[in-house]
PDB file of N, CA and C in Angstrom:
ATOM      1  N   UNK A   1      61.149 187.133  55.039  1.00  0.00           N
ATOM      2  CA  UNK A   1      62.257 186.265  55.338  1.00  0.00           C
ATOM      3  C   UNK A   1      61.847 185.173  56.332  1.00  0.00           C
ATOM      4  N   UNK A   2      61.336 185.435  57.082  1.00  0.00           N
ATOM      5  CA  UNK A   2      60.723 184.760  58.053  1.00  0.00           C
ATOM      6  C   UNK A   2      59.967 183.345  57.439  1.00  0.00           C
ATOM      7  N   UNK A   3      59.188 183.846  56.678  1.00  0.00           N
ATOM      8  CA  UNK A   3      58.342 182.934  56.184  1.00  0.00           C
ATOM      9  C   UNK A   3      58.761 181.824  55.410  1.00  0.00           C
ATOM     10  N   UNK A   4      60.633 182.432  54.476  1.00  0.00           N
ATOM     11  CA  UNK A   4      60.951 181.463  53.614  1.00  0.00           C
ATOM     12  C   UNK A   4      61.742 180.556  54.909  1.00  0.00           C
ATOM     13  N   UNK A   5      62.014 180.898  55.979  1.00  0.00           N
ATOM     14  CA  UNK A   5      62.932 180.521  57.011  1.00  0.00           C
ATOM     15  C   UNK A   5      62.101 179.268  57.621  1.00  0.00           C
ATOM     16  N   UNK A   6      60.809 179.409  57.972  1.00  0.00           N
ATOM     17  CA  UNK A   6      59.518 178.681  58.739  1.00  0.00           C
ATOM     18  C   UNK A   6      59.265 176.952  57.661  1.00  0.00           C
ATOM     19  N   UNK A   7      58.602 177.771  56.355  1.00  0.00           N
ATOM     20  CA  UNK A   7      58.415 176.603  54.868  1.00  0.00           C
ATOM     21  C   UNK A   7      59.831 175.937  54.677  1.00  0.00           C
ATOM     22  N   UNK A   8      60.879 176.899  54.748  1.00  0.00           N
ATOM     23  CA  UNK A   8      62.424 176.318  54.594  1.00  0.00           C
ATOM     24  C   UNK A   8      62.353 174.727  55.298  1.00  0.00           C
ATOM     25  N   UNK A   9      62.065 175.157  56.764  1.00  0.00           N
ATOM     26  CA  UNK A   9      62.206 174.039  58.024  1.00  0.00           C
ATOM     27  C   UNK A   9      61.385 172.958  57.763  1.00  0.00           C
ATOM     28  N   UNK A  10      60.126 173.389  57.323  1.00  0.00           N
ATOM     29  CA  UNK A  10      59.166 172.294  57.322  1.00  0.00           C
ATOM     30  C   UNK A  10      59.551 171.339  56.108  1.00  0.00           C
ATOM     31  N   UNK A  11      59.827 171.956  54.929  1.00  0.00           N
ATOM     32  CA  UNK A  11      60.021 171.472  53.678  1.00  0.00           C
ATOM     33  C   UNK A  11      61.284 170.517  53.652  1.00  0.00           C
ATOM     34  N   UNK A  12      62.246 170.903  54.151  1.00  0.00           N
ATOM     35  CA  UNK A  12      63.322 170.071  54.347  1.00  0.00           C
ATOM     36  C   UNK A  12      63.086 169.092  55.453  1.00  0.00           C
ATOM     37  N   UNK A  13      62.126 169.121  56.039  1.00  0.00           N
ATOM     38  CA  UNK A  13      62.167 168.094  57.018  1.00  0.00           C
ATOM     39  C   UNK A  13      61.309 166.658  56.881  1.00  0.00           C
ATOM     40  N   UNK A  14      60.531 167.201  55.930  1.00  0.00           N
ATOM     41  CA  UNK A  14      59.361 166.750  55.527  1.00  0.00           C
ATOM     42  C   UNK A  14      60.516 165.851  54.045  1.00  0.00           C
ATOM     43  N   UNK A  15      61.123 166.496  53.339  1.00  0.00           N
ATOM     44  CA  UNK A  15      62.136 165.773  52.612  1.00  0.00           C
ATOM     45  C   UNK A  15      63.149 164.660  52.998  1.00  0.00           C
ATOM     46  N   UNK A  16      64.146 165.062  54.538  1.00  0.00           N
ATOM     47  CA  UNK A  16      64.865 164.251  55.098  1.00  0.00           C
ATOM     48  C   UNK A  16      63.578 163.314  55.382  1.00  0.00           C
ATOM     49  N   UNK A  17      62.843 163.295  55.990  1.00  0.00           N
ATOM     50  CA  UNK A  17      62.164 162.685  56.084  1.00  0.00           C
ATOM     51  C   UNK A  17      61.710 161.296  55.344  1.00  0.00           C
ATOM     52  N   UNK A  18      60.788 161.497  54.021  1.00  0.00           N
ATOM     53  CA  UNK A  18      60.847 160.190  53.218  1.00  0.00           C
ATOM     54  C   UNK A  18      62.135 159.706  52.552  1.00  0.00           C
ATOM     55  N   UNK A  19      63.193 160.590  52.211  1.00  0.00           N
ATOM     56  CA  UNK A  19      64.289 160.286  52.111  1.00  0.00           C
ATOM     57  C   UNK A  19      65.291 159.307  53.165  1.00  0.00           C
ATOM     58  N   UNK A  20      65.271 159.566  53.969  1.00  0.00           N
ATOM     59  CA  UNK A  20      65.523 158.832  55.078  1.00  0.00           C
ATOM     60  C   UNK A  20      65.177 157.331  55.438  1.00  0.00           C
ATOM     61  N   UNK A  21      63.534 157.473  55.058  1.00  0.00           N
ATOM     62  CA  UNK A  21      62.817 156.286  55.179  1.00  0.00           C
ATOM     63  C   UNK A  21      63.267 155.520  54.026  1.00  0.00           C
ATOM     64  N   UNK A  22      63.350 155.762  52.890  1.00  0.00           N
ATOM     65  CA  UNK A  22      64.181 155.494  51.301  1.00  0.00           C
ATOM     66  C   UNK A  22      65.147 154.360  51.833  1.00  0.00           C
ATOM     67  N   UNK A  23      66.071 155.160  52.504  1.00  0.00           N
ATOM     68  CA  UNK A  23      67.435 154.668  52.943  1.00  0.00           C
ATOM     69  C   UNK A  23      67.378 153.290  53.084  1.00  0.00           C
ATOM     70  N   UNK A  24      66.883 153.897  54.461  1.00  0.00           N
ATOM     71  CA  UNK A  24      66.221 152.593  55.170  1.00  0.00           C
ATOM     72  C   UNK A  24      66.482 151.731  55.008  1.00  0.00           C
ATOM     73  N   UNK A  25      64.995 151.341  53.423  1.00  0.00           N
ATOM     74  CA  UNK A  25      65.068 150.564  53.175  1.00  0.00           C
ATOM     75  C   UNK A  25      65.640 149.745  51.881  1.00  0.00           C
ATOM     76  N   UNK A  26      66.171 150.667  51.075  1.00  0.00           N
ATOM     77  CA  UNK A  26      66.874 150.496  50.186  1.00  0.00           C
ATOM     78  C   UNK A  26      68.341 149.943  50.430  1.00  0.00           C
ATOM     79  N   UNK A  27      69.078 150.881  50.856  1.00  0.00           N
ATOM     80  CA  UNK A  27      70.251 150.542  51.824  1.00  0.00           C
ATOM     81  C   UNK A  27      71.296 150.621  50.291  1.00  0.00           C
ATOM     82  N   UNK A  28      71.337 150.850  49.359  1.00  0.00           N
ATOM     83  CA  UNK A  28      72.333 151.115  48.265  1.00  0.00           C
ATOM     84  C   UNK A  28      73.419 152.552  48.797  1.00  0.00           C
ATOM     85  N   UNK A  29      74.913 151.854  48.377  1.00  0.00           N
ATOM     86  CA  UNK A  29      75.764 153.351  48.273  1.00  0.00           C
ATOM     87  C   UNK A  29      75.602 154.015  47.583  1.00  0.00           C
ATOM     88  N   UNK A  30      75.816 153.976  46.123  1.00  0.00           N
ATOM     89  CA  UNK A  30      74.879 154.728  45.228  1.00  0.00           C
ATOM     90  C   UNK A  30      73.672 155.812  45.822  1.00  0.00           C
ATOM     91  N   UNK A  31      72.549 155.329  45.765  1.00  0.00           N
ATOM     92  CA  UNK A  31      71.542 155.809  46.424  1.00  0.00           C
ATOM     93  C   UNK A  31      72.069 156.773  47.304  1.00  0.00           C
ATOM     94  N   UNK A  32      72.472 156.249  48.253  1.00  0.00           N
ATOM     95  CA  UNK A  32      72.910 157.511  49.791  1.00  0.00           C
ATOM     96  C   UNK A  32      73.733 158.143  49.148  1.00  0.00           C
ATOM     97  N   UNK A  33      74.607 158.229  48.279  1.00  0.00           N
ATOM     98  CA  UNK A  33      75.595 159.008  47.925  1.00  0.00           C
ATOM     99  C   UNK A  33      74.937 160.300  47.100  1.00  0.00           C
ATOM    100  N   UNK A  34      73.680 159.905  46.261  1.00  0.00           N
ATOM    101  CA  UNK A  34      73.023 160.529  45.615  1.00  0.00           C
ATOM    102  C   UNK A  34      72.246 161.595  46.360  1.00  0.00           C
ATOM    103  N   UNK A  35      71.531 160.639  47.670  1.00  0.00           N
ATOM    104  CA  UNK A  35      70.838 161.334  48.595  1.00  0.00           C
ATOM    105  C   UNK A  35      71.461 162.780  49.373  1.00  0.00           C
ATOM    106  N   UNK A  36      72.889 162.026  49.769  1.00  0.00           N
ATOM    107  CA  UNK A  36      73.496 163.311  50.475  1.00  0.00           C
ATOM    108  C   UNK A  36      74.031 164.411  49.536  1.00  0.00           C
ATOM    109  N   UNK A  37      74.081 164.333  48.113  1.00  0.00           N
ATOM    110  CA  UNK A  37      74.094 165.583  47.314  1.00  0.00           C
ATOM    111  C   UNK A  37      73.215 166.540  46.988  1.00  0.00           C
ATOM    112  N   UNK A  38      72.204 165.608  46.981  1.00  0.00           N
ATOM    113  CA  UNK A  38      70.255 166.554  46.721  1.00  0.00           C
ATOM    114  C   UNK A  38      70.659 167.476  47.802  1.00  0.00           C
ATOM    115  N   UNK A  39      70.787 166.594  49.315  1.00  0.00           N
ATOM    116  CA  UNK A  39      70.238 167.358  50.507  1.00  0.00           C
ATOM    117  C   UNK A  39      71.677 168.398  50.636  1.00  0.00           C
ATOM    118  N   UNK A  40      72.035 168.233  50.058  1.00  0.00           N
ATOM    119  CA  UNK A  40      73.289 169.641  50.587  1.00  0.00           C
ATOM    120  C   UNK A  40      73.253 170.616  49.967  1.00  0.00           C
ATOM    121  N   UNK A  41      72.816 170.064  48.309  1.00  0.00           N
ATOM    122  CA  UNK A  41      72.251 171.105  47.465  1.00  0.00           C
ATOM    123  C   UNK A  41      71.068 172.125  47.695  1.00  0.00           C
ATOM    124  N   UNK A  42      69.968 171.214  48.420  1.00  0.00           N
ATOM    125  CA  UNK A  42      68.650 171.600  48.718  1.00  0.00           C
ATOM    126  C   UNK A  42      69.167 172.536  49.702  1.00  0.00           C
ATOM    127  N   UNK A  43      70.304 172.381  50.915  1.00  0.00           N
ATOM    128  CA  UNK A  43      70.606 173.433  51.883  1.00  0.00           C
ATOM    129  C   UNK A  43      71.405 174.281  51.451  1.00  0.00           C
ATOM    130  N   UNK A  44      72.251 174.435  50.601  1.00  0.00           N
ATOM    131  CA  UNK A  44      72.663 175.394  49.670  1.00  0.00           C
ATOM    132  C   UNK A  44      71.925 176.572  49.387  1.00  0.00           C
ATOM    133  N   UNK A  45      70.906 175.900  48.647  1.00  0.00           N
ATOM    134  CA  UNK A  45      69.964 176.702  48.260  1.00  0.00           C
ATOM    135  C   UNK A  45      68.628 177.549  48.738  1.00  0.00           C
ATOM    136  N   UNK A  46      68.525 176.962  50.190  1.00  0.00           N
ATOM    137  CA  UNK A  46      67.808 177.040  50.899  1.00  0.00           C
ATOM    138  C   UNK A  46      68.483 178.465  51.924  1.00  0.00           C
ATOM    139  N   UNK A  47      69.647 178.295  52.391  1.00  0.00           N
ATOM    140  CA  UNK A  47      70.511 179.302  52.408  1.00  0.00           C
ATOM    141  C   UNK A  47      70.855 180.755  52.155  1.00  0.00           C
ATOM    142  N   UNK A  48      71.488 180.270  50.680  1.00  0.00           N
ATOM    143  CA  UNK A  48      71.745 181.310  49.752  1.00  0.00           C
ATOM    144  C   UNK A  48      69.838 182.650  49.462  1.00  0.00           C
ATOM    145  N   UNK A  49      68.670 181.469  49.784  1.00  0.00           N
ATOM    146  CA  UNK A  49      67.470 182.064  49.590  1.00  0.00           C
ATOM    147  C   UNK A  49      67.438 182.714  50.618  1.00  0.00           C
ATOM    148  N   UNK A  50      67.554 182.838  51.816  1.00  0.00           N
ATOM    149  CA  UNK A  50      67.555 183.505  52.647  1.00  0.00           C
ATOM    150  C   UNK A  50      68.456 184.437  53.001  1.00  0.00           C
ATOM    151  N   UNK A  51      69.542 184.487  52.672  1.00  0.00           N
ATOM    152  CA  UNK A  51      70.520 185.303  53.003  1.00  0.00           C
ATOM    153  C   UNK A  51      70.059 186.571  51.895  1.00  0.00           C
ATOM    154  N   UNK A  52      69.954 186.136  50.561  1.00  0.00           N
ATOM    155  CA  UNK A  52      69.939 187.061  49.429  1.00  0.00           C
ATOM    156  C   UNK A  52      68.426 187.590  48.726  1.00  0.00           C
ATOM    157  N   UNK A  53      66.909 186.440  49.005  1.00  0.00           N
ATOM    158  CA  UNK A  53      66.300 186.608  48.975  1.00  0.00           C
ATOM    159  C   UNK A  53      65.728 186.304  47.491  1.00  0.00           C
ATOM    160  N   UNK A  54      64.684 185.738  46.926  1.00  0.00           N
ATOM    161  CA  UNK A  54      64.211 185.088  46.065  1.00  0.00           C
ATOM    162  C   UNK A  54      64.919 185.463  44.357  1.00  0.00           C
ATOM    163  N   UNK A  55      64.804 186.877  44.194  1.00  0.00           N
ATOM    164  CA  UNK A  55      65.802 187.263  43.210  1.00  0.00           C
ATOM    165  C   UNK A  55      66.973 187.782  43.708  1.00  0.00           C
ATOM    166  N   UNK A  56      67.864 187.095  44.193  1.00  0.00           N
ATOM    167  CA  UNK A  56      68.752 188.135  44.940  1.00  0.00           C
ATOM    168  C   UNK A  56      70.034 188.024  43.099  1.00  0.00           C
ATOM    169  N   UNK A  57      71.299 188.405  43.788  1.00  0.00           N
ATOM    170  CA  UNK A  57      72.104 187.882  43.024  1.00  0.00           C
ATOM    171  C   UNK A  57      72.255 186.598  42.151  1.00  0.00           C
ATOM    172  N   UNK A  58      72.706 186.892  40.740  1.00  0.00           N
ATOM    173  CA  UNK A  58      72.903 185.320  40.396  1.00  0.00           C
ATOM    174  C   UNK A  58      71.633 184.104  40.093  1.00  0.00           C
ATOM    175  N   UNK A  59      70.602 185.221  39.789  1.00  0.00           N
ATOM    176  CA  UNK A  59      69.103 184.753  40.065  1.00  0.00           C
ATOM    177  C   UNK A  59      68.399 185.304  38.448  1.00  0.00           C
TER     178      UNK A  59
END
């Protein structure tokens, strides 16, 4: 658990990350609107992996 918790942090950060930079410079609503669904999804899921664990439920 630990480990998906550690890659979790880095991976999403490392995502907000060029995503962010995207923004930037793109600057479309569209775009950001798109952006903030990935990333809620991505924490959704990122979540649900930890709480329940790689095959947990629903898997």
């Amino acid at each position: 658990m630990m480990r998906d918790f550690i890659t979790g942090i880095i991976g999403i950060a490392m995502v907000v990350t060029f995503l962010g930079i995207m923004v930037w410079w793109v600057k479309a609503l569209p775009l950001i609107v798109i952006i903030v669904c990935v990333l809620s999804l991505l924490i959704y899921d990122w979540i649900k992996t930890l709480r329940y664990g790689v095959s947990g439920p629903g898997r």
